[in-house]
N, C-alpha and C. Protein backbone atom coordinates (compact mmCIF):
# COMPACT_ATOMS: atom_id res chain seq x y z
N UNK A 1 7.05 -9.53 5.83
CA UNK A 1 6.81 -10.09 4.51
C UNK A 1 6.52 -11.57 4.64
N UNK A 2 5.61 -11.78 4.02
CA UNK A 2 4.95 -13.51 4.57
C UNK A 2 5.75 -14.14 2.96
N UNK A 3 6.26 -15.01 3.11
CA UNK A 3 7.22 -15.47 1.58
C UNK A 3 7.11 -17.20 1.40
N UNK A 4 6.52 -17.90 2.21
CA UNK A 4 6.57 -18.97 2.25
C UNK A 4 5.41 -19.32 1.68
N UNK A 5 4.92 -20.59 0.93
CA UNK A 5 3.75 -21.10 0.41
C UNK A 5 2.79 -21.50 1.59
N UNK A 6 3.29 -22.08 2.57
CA UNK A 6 3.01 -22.97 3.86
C UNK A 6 2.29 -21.58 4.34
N UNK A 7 2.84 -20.49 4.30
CA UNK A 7 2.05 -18.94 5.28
C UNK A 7 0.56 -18.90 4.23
N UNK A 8 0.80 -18.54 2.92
CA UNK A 8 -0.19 -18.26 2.43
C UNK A 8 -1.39 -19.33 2.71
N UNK A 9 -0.81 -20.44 2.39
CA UNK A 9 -2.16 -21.70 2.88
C UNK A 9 -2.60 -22.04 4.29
N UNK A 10 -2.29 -21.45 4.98
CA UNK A 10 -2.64 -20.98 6.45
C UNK A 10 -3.25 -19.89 6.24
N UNK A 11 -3.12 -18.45 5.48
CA UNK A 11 -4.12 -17.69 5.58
C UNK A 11 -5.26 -18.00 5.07
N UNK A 12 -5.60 -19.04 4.17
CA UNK A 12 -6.34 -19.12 2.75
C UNK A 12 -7.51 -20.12 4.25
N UNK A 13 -6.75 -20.92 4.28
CA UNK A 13 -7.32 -22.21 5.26
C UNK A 13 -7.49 -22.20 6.94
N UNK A 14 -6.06 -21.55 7.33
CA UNK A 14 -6.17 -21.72 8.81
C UNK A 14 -5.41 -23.50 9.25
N UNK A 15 -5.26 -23.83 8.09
CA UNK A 15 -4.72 -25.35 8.31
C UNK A 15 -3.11 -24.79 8.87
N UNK A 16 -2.76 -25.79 9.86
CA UNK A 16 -1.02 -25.47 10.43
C UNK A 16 -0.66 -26.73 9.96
N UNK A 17 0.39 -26.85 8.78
CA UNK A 17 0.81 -28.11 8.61
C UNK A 17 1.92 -28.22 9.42
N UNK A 18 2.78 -27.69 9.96
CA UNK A 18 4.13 -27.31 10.50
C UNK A 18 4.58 -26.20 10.84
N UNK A 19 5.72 -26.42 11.58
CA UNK A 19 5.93 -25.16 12.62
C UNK A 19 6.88 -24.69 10.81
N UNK A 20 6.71 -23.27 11.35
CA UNK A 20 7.74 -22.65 10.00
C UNK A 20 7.80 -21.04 10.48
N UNK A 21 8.70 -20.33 9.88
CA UNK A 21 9.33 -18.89 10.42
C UNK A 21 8.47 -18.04 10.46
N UNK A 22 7.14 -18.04 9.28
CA UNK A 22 6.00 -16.86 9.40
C UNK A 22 5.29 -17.15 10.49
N UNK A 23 4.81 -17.92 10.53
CA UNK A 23 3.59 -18.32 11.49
C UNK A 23 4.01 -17.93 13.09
N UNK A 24 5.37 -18.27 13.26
CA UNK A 24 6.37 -17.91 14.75
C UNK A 24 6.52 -16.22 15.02
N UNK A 25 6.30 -15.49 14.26
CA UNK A 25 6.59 -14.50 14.32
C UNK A 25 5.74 -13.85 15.09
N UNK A 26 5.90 -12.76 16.27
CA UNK A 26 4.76 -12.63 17.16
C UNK A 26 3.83 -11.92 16.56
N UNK A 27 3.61 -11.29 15.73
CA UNK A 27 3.05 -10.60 14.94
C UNK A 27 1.62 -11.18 14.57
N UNK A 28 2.25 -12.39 13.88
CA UNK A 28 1.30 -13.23 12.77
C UNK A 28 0.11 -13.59 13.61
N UNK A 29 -0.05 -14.20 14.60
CA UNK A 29 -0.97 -14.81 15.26
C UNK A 29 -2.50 -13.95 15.10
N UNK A 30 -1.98 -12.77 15.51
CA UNK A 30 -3.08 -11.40 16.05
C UNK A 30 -3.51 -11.20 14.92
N UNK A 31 -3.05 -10.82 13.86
CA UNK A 31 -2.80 -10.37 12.30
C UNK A 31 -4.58 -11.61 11.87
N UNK A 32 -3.43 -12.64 12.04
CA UNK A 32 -5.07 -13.89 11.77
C UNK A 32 -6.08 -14.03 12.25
N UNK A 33 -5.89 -13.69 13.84
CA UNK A 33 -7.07 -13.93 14.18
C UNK A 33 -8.25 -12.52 13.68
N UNK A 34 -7.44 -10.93 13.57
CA UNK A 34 -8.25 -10.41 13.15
C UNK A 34 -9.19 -10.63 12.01
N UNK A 35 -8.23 -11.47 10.72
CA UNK A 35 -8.88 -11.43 9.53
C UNK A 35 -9.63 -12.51 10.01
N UNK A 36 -9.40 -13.27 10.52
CA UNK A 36 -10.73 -14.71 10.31
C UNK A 36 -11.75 -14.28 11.11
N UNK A 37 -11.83 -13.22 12.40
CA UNK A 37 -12.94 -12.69 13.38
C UNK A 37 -13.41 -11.60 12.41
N UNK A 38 -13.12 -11.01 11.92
CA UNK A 38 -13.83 -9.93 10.98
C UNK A 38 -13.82 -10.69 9.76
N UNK A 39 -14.01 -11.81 8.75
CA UNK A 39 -14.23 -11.97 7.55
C UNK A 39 -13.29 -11.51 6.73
N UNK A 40 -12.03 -11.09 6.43
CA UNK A 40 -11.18 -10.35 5.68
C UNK A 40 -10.57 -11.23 4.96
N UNK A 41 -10.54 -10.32 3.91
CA UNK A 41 -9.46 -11.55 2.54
C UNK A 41 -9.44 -10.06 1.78
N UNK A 42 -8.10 -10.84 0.72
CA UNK A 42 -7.69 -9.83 -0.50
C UNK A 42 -8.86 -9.76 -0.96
N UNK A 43 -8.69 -8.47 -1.70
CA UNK A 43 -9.63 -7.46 -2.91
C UNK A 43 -9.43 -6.75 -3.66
N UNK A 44 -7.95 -6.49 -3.55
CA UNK A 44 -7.19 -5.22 -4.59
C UNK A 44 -5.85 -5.54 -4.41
N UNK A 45 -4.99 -6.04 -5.24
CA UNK A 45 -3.94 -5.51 -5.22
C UNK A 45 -2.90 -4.56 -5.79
N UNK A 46 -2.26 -3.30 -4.78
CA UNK A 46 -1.81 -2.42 -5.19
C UNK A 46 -0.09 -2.83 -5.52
N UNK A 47 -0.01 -1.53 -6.59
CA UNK A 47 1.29 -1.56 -6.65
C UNK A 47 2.19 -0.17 -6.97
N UNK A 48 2.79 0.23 -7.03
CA UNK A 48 3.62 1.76 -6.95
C UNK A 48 5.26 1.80 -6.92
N UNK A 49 6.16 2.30 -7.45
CA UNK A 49 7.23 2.57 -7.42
C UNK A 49 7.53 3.91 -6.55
N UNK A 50 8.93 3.77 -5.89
CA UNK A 50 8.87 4.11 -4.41
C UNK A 50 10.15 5.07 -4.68
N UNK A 51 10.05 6.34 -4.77
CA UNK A 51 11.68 7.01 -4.17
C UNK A 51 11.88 7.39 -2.93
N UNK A 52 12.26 7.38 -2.14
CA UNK A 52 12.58 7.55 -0.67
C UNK A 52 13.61 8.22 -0.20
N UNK A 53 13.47 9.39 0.44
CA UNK A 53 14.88 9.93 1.21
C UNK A 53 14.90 10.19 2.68
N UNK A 54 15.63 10.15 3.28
CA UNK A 54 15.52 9.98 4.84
C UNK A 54 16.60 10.88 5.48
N UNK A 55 15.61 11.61 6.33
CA UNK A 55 16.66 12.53 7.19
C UNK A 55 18.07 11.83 7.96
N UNK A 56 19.06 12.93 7.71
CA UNK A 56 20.14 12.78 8.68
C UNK A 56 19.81 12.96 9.96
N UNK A 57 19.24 13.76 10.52
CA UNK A 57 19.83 14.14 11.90
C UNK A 57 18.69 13.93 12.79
N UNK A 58 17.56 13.79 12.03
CA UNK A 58 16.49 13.28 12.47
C UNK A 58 16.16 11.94 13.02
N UNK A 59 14.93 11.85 14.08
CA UNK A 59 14.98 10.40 14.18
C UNK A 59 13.89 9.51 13.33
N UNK A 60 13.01 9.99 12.41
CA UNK A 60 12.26 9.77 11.50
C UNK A 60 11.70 11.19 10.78
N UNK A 61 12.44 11.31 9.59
CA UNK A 61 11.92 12.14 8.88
C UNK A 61 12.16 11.50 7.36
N UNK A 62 11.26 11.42 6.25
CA UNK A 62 10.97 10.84 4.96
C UNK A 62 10.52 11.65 3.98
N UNK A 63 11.13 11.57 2.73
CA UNK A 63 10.22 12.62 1.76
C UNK A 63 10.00 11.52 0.75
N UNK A 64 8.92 11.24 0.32
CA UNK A 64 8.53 9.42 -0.60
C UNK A 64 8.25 10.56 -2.08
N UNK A 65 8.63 10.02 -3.13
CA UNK A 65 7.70 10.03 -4.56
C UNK A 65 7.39 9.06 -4.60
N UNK A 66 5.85 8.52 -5.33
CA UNK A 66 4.84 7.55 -5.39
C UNK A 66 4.99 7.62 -6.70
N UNK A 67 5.07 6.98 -7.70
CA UNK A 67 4.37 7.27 -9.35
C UNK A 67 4.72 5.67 -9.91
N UNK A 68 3.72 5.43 -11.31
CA UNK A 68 3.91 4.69 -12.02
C UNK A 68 2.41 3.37 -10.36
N UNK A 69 1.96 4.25 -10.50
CA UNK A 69 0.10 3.25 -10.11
C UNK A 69 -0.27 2.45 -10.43
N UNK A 70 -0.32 1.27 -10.15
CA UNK A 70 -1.58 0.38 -10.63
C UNK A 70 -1.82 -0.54 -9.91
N UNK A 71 -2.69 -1.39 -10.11
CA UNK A 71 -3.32 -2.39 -9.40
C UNK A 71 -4.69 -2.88 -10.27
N UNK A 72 -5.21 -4.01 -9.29
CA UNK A 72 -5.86 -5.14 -10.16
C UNK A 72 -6.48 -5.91 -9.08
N UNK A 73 -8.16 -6.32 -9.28
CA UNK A 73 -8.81 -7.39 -8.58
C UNK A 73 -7.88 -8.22 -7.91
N UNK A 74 -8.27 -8.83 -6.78
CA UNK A 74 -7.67 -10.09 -6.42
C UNK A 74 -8.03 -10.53 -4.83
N UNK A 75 -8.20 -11.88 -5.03
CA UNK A 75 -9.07 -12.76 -4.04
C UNK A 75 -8.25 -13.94 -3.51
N UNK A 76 -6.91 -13.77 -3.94
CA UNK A 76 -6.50 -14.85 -3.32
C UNK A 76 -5.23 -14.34 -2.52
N UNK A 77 -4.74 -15.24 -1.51
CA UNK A 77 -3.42 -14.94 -1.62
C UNK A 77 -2.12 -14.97 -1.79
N UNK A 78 -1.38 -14.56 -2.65
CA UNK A 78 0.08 -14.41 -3.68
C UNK A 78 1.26 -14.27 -2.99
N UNK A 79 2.08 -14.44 -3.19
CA UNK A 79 3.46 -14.54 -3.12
C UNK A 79 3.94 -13.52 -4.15
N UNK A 80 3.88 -13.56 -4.94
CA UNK A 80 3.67 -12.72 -6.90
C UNK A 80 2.79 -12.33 -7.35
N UNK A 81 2.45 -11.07 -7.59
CA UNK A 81 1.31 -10.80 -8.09
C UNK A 81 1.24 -11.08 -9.66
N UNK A 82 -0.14 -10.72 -10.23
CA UNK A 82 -0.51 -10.90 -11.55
C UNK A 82 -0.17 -10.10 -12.47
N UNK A 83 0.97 -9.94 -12.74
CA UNK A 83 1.30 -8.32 -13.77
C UNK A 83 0.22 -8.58 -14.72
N UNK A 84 -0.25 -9.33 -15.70
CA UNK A 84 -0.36 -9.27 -16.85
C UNK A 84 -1.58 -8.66 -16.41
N UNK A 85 -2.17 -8.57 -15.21
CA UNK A 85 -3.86 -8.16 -14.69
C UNK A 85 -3.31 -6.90 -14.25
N UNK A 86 -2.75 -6.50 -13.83
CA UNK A 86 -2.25 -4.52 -13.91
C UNK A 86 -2.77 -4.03 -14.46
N UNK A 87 -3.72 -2.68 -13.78
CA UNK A 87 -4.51 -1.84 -14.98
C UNK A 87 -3.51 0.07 -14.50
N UNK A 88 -3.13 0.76 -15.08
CA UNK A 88 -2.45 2.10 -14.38
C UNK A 88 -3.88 2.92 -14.10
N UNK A 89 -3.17 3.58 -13.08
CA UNK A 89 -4.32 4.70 -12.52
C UNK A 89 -3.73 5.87 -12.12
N UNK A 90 -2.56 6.22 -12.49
CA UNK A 90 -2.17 6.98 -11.83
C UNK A 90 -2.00 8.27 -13.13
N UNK A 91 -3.46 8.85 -13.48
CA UNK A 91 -3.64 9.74 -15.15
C UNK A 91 -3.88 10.84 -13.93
N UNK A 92 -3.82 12.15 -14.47
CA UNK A 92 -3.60 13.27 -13.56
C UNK A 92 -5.11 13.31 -13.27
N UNK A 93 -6.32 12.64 -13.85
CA UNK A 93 -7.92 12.68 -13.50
C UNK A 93 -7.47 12.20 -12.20
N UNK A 94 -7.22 11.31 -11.85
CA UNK A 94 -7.24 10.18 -10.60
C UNK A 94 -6.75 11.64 -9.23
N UNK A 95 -5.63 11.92 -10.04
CA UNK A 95 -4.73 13.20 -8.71
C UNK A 95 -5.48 14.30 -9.24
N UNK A 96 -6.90 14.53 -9.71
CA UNK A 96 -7.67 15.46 -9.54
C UNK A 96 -6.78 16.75 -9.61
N UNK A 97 -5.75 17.44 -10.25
CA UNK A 97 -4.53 17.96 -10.98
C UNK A 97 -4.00 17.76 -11.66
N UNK A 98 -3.90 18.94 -12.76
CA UNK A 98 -3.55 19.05 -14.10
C UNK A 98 -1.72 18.88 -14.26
N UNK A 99 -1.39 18.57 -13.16
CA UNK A 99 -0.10 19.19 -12.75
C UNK A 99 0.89 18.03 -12.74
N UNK A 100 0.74 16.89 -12.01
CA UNK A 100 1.49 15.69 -11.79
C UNK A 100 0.71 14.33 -11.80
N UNK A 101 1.62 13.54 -11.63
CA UNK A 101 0.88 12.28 -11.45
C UNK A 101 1.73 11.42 -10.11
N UNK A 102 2.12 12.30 -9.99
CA UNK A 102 3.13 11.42 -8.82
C UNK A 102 2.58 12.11 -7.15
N UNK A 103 3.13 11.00 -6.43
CA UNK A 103 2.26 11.34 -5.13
C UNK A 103 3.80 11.85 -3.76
N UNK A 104 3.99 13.20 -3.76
CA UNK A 104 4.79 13.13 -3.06
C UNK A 104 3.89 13.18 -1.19
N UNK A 105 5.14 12.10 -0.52
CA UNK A 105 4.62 12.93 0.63
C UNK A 105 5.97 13.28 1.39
N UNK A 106 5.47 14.27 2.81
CA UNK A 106 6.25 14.20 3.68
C UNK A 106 6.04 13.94 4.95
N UNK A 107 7.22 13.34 5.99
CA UNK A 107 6.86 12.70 6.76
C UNK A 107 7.81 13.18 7.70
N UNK A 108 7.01 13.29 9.10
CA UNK A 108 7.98 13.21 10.20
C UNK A 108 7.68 12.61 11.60
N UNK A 109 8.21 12.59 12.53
CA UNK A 109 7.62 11.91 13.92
C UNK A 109 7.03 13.00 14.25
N UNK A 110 7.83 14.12 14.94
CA UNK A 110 7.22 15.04 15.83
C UNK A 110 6.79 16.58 15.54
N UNK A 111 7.96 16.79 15.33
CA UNK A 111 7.98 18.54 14.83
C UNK A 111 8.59 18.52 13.63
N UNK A 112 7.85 19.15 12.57
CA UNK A 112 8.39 19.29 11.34
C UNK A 112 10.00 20.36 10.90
N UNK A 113 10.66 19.57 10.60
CA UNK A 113 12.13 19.94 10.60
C UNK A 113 12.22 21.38 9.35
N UNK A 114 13.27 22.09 10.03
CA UNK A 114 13.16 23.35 9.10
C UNK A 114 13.44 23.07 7.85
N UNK A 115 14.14 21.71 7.46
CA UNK A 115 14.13 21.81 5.94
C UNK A 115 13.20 21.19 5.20
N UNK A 116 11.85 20.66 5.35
CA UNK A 116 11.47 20.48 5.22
C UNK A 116 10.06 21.86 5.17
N UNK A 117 9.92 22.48 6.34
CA UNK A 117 9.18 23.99 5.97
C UNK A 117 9.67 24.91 4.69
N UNK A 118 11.25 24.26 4.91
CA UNK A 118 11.82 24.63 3.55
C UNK A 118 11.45 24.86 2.27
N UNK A 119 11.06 23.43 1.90
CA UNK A 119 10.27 22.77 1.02
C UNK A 119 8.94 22.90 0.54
N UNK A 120 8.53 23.15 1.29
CA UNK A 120 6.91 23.50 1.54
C UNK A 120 6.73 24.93 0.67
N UNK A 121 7.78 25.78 1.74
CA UNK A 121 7.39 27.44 1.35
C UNK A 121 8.32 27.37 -0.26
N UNK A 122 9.63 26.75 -0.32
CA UNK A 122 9.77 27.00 -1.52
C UNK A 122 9.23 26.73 -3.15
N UNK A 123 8.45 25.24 -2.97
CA UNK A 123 7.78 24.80 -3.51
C UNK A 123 6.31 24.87 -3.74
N UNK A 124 5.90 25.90 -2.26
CA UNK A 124 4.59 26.41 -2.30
C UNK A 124 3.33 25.08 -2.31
N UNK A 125 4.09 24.12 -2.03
CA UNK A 125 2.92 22.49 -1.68
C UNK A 125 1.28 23.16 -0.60
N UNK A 126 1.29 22.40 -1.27
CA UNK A 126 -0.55 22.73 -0.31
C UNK A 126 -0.62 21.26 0.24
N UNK A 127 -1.08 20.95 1.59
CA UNK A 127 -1.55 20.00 1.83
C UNK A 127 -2.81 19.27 1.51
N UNK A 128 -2.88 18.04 0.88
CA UNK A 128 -4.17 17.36 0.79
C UNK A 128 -3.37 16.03 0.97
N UNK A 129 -5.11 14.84 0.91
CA UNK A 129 -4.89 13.89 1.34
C UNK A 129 -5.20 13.12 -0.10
N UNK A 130 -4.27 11.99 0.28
CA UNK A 130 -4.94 11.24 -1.06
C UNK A 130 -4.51 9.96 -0.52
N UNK A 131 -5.45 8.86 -0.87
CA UNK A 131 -5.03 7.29 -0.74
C UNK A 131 -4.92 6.36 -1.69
N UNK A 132 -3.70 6.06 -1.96
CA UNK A 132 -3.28 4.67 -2.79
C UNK A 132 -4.05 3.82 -2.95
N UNK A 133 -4.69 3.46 -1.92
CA UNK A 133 -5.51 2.19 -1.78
C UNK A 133 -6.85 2.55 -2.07
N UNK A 134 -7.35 3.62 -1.27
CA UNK A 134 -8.88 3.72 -1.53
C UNK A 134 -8.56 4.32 -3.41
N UNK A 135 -7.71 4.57 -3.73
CA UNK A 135 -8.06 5.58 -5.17
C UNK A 135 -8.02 4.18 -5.98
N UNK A 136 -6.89 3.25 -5.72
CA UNK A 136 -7.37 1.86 -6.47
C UNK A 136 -8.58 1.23 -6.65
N UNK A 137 -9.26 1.57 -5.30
CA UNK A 137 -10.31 0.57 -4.98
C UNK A 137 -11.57 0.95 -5.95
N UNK A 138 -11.68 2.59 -5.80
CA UNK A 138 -12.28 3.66 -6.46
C UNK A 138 -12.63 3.05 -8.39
N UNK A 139 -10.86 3.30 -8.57
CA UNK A 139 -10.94 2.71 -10.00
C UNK A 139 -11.08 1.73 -10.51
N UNK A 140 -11.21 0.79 -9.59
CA UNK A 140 -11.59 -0.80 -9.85
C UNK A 140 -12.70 -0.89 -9.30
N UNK A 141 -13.85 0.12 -9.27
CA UNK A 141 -15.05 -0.49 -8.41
C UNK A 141 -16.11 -0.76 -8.98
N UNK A 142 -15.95 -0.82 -10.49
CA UNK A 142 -16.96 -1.78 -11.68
C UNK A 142 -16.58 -3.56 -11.60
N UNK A 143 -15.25 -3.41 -11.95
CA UNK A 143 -14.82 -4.67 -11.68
C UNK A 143 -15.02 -5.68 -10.71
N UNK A 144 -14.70 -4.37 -9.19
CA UNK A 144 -14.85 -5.26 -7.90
C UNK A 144 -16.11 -6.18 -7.66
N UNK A 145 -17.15 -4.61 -8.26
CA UNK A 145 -18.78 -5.16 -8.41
C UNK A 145 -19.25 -6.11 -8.69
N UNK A 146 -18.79 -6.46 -9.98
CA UNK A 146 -18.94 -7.77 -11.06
C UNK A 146 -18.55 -8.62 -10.74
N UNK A 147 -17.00 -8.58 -9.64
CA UNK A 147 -16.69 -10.18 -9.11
C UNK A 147 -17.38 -10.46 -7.76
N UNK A 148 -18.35 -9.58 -7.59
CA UNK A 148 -18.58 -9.95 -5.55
C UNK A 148 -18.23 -9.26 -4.34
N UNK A 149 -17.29 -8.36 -5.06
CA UNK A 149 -16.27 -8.05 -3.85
C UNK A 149 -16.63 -6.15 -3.03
């Protein structure tokens, strides 16, 4: 999580005014040089409310609900985003189903755990794919148009 003003105006600029905790992080360096060698900057920012449950006995297993969507243009970079610029997207058109609006997934490292096949067969889930980000981008792509982006 980049939280400092000093990080963001280093991404914006590339200026180092001082040593500080984001910039040290081994991470950050690579992170920058990709965006400044490929041209990259914000264009969307997403947002989503998160339920999360996590296996016991497992060494990564996750079952997420996604719901309550939205997002909004954006070209700079924030610390806080712009609520009042929030548009929702998450209407059952968007999940192409009459059924929900919420995005469950499931997750595991290796081999899918029996309670989780559990789940599947009891609930009768079908697998598809869907993306947060590209479905934002999707529904903001009059807007994006109009600003450049």
């Amino acid at each position: 999580t980049l939280s400092r003003p000093e990080t963001l105006e280093f991404m914006r600029s590339g200026g180092r005014s001082s040593s500080h905790l984001d910039i040290e992080q081994k991470f950050f360096s690579s992170i920058c040089y990709q965006i400044w060698k490929l041209g990259l900057g914000p264009r969307i920012m997403t947002q989503y409310r998160r339920l999360a449950f996590f296996g016991l006995d497992e060494p990564y297993t996750r079952v997420t609900f996604d719901r309550s969507l939205r997002c909004y243009p954006e070209t700079d970079y924030r610390i806080f985003p712009n609520v009042q610029a929030y548009a929702n997207y998450d209407s059952t058109d968007i999940y192409n189903t009459p059924q929900s609006s919420i995005v469950l997934e499931l997750k595991c490292e290796l081999k899918l755990p029996h309670w989780m096949r559990e789940l599947v067969r009891r609930f009768e889930l079908k697998h598809s794919t869907f993306s947060k980000f590209d479905s934002s981008y999707t529904f903001m792509s009059d807007k994006l148009t109009s600003l450049g982006l």
